[in-house]
PDB file of N, CA and C in Angstrom:
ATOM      1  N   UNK A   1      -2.119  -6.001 -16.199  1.00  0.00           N
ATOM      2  CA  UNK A   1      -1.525  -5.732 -14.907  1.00  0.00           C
ATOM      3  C   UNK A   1      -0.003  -5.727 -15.066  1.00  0.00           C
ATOM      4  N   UNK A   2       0.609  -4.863 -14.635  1.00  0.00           N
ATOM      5  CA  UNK A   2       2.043  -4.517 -14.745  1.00  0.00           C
ATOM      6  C   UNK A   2       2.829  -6.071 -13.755  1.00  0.00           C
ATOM      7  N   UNK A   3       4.075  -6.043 -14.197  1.00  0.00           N
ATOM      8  CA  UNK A   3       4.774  -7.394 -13.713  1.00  0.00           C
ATOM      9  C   UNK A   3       4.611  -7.229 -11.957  1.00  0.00           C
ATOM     10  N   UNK A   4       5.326  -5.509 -11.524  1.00  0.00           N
ATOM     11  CA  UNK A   4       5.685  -5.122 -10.227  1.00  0.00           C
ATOM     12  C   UNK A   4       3.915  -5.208  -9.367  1.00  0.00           C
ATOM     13  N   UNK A   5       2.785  -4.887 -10.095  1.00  0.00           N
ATOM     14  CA  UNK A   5       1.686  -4.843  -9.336  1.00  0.00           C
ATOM     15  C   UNK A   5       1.471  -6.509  -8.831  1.00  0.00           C
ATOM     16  N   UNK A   6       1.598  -7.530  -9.877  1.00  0.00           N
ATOM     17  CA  UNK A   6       1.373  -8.512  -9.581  1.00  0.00           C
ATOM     18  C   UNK A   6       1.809  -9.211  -8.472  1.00  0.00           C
ATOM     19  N   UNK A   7       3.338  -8.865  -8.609  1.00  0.00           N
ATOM     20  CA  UNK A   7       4.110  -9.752  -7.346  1.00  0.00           C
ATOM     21  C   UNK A   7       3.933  -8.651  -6.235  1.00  0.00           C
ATOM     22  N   UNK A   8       3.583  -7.852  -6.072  1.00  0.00           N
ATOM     23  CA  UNK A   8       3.451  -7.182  -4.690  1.00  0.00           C
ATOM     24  C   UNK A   8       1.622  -8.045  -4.078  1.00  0.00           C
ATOM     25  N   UNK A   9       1.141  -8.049  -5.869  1.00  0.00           N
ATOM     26  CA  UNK A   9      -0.568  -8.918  -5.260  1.00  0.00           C
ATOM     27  C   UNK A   9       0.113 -10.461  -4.742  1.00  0.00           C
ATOM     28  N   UNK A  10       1.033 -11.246  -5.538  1.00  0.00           N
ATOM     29  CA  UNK A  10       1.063 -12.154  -4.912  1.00  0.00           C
ATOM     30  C   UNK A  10       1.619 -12.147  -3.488  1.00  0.00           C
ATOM     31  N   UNK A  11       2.646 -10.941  -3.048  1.00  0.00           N
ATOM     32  CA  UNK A  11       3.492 -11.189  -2.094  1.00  0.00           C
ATOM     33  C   UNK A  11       1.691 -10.587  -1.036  1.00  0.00           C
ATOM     34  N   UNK A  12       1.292  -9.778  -1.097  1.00  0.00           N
ATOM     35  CA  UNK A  12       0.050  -9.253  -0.214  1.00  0.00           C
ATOM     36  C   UNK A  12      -0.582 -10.661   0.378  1.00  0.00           C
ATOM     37  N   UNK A  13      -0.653 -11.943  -1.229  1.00  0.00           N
ATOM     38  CA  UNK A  13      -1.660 -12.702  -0.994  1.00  0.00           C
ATOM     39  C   UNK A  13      -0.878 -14.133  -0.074  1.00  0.00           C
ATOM     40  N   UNK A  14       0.107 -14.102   0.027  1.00  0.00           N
ATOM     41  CA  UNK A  14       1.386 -14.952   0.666  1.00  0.00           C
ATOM     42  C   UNK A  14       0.913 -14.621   2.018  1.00  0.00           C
ATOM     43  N   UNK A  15       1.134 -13.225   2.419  1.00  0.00           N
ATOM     44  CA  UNK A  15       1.323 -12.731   3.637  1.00  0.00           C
ATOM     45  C   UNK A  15      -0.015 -12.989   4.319  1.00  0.00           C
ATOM     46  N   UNK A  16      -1.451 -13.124   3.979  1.00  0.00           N
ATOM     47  CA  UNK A  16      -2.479 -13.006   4.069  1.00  0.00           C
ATOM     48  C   UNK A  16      -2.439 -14.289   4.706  1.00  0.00           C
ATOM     49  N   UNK A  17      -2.237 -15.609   3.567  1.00  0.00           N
ATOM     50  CA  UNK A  17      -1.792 -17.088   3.628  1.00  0.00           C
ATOM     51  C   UNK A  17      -1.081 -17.450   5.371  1.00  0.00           C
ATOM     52  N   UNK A  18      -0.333 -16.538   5.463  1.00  0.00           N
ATOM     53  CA  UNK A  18       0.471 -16.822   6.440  1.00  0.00           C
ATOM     54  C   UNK A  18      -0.670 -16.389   7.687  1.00  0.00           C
ATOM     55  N   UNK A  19      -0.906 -15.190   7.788  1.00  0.00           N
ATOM     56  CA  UNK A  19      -1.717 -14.615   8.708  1.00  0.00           C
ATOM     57  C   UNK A  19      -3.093 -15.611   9.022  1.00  0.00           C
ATOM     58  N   UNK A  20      -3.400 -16.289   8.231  1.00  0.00           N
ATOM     59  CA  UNK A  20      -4.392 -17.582   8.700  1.00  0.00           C
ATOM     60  C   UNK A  20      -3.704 -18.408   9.120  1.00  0.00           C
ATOM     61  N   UNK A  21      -2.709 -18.740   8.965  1.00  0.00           N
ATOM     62  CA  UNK A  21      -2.196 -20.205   9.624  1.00  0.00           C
ATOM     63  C   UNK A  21      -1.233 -19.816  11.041  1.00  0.00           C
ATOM     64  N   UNK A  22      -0.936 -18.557  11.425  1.00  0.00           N
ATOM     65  CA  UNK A  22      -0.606 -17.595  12.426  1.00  0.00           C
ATOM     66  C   UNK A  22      -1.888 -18.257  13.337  1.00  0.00           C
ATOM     67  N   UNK A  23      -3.334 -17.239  13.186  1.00  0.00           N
ATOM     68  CA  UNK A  23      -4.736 -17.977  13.864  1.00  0.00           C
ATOM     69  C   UNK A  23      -4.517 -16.680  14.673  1.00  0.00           C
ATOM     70  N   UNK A  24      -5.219 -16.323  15.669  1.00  0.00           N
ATOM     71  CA  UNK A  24      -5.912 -15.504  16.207  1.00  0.00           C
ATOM     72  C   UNK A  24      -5.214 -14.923  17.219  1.00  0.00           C
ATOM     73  N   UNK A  25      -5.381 -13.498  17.649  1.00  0.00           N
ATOM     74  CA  UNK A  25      -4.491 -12.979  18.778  1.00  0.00           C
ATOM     75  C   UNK A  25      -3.849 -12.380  18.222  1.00  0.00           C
ATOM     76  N   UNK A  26      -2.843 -12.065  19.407  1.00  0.00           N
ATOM     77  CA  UNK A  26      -2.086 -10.851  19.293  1.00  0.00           C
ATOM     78  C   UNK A  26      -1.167 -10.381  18.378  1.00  0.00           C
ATOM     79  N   UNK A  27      -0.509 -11.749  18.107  1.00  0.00           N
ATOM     80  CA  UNK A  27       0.580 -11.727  17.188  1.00  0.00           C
ATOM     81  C   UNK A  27      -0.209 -11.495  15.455  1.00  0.00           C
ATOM     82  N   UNK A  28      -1.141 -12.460  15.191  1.00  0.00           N
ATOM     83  CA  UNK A  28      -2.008 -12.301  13.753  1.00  0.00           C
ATOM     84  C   UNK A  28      -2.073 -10.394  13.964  1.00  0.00           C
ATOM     85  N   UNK A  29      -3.183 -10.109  15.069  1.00  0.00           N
ATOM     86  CA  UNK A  29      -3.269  -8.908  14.650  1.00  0.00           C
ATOM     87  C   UNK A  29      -1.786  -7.595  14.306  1.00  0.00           C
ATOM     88  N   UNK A  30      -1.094  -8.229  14.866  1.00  0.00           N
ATOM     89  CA  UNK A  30      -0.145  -7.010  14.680  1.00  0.00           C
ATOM     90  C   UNK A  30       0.333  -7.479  13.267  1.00  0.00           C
ATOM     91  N   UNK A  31       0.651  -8.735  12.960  1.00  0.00           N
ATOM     92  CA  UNK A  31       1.454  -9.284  11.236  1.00  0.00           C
ATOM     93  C   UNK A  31      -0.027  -8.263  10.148  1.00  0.00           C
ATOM     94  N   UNK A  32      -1.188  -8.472  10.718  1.00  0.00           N
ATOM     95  CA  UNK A  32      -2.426  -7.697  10.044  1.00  0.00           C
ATOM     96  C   UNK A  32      -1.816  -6.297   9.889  1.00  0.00           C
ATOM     97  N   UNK A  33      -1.794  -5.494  10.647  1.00  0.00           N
ATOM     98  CA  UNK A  33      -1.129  -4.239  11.204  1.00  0.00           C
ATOM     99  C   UNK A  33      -0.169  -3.935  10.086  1.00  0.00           C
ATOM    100  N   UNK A  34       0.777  -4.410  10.171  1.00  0.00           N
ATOM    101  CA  UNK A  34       2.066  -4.131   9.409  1.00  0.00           C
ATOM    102  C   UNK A  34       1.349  -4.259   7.972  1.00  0.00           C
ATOM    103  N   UNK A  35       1.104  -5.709   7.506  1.00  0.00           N
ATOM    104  CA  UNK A  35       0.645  -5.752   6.279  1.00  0.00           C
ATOM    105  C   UNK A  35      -0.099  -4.597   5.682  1.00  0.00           C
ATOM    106  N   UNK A  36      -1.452  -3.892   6.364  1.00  0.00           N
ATOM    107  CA  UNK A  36      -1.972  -2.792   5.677  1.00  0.00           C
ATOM    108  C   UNK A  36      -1.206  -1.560   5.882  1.00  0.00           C
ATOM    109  N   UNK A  37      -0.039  -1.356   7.025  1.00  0.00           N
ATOM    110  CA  UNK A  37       0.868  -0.269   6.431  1.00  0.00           C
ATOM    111  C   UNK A  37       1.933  -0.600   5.315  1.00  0.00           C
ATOM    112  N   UNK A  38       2.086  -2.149   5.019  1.00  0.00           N
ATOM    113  CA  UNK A  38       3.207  -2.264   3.755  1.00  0.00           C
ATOM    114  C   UNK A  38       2.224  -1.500   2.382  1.00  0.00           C
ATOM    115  N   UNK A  39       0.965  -2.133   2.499  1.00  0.00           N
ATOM    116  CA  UNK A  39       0.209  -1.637   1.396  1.00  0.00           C
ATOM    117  C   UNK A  39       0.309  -0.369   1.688  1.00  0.00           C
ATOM    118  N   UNK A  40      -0.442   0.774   2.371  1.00  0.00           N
ATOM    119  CA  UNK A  40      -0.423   2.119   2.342  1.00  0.00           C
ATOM    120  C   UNK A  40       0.638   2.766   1.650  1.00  0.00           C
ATOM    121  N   UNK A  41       1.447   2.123   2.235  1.00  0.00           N
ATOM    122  CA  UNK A  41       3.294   2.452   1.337  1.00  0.00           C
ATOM    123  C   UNK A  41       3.622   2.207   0.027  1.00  0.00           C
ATOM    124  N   UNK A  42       3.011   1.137  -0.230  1.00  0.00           N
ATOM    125  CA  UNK A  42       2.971   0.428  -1.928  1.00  0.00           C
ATOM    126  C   UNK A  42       1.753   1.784  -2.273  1.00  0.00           C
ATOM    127  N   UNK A  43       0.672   1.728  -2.226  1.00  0.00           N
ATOM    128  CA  UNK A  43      -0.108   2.512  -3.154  1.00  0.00           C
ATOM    129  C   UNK A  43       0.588   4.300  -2.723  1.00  0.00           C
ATOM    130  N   UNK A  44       0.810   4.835  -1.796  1.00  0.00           N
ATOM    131  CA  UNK A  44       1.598   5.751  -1.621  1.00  0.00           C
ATOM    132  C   UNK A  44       2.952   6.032  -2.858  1.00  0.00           C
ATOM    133  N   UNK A  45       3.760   5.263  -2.935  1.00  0.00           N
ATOM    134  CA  UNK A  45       4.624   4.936  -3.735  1.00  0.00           C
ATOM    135  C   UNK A  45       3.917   4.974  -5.118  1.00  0.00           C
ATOM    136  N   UNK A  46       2.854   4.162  -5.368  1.00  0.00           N
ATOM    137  CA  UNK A  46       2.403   4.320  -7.124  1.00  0.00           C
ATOM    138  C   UNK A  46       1.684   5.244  -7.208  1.00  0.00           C
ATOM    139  N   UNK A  47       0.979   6.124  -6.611  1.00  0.00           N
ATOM    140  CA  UNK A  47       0.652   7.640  -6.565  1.00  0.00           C
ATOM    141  C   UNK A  47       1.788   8.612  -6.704  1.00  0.00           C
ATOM    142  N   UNK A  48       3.075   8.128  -6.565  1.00  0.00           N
ATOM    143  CA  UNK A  48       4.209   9.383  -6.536  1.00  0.00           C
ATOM    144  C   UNK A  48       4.372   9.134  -8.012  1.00  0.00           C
ATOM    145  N   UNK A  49       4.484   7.761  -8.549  1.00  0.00           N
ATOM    146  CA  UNK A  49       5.294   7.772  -9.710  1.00  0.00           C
ATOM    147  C   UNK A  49       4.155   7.808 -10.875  1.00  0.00           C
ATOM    148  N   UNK A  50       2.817   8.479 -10.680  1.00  0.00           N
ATOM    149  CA  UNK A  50       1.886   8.927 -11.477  1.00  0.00           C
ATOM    150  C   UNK A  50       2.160  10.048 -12.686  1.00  0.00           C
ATOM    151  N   UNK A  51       2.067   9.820 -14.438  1.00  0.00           N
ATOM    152  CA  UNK A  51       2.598  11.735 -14.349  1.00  0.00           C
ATOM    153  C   UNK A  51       1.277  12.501 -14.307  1.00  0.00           C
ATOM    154  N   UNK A  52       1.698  13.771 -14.292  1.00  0.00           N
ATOM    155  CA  UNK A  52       0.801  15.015 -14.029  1.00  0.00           C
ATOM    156  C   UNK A  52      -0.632  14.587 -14.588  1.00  0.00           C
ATOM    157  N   UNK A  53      -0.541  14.193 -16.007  1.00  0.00           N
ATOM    158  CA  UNK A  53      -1.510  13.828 -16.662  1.00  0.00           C
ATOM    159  C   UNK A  53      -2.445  12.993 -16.004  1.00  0.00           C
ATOM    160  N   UNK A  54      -1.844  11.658 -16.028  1.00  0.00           N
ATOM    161  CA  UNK A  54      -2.677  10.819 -15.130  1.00  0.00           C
ATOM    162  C   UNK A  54      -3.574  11.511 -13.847  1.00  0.00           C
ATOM    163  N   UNK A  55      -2.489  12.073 -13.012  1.00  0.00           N
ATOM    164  CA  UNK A  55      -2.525  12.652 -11.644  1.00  0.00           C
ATOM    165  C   UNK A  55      -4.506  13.510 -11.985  1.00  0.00           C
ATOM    166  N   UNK A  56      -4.091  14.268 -13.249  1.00  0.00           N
ATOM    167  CA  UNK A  56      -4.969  15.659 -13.527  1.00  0.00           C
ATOM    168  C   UNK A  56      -6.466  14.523 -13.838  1.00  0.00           C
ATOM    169  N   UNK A  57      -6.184  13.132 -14.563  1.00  0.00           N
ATOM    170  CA  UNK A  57      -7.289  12.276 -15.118  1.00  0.00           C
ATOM    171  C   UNK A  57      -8.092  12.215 -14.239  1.00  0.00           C
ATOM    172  N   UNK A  58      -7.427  12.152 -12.483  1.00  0.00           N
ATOM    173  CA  UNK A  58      -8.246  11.332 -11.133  1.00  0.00           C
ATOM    174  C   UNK A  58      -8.692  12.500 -10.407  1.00  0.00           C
ATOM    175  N   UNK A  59      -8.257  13.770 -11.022  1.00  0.00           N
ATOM    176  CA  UNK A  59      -8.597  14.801  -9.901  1.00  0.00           C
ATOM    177  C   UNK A  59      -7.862  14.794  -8.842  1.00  0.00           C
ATOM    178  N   UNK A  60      -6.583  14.722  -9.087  1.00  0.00           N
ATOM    179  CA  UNK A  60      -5.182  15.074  -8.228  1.00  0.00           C
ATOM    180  C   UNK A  60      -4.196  16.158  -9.039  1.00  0.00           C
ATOM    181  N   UNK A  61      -3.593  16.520  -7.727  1.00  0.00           N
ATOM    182  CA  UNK A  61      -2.234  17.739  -8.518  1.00  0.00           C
ATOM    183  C   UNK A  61      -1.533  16.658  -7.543  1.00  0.00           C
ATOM    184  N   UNK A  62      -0.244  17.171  -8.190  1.00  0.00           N
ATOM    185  CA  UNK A  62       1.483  16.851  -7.797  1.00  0.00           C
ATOM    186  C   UNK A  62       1.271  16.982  -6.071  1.00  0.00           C
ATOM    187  N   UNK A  63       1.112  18.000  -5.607  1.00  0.00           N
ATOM    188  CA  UNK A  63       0.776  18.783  -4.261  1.00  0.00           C
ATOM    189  C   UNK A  63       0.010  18.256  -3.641  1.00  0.00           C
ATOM    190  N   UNK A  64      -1.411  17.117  -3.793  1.00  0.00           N
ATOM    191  CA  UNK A  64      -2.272  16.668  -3.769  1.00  0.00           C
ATOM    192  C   UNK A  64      -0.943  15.475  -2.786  1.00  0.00           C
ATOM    193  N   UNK A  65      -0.129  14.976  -3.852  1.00  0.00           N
ATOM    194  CA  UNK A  65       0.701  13.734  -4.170  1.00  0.00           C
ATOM    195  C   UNK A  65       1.557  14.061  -2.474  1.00  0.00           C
ATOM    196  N   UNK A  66       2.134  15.039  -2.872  1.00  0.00           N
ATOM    197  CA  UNK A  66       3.320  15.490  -1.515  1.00  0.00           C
ATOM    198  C   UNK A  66       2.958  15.338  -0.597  1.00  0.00           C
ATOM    199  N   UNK A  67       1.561  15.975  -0.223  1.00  0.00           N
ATOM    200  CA  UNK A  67       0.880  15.881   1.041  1.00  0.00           C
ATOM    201  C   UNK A  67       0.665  14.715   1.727  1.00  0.00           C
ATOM    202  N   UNK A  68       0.254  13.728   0.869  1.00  0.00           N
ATOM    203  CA  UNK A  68      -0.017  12.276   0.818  1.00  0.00           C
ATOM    204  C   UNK A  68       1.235  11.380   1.450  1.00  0.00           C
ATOM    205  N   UNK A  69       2.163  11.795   0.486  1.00  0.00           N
ATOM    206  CA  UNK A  69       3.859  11.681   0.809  1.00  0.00           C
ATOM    207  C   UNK A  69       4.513  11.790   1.711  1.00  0.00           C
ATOM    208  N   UNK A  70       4.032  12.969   2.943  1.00  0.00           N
ATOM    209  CA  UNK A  70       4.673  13.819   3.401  1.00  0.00           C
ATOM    210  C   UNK A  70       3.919  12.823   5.470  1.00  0.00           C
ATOM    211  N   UNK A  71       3.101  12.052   4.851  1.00  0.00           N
ATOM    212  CA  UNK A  71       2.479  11.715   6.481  1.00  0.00           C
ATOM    213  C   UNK A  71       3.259  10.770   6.263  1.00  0.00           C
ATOM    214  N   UNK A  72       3.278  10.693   8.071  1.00  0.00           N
ATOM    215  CA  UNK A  72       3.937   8.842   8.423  1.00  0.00           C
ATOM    216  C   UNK A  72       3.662   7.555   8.082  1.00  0.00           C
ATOM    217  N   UNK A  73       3.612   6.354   8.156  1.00  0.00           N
ATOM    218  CA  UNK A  73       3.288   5.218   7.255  1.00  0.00           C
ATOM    219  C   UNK A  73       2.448   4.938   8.045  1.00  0.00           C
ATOM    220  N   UNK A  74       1.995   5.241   9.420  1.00  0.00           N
ATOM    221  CA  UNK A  74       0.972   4.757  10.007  1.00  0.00           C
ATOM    222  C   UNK A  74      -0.116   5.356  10.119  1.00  0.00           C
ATOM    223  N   UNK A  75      -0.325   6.651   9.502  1.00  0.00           N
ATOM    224  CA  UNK A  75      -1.304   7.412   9.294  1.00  0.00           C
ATOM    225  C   UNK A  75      -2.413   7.267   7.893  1.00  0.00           C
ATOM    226  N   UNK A  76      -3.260   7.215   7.394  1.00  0.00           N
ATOM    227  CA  UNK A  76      -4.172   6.886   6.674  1.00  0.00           C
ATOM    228  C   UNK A  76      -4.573   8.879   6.203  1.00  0.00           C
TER     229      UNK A  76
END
């Protein structure tokens, strides 16, 4: 596991930590909220910096990548 994957797993698993001791309602759900758009953005981000090769291994093009790139952070 690369150094940068790890601390984004630990920082994911911090935030998670927190979101239980938050407890239930409105506020948990929205810290929930944000958290799976920080991720969308993190794996968004390591899909850009894929090369072609890789990209071609998973059955993606570059274009595949942009499109992906190209929506808002709150869109899936």
């Amino acid at each position: 596991m690369q150094l940068r994957q790890m601390g984004d797993n630990m920082e994911a698993t911090s935030l998670r930590r927190l979101l239980g001791r938050v407890g239930s309602g409105d506020l948990s759900r929205l810290a929930e909220l944000l958290l799976d758009w920080w991720q969308l953005g993190r794996q968004r981000r390591d899909l850009a910096a894929l090369d072609d090769r890789t990209l071609q291994d998973i059955g993606l093009s570059r274009c595949d990548i942009e499109r992906e790139l190209s929506k808002p952070f709150w869109r899936r």
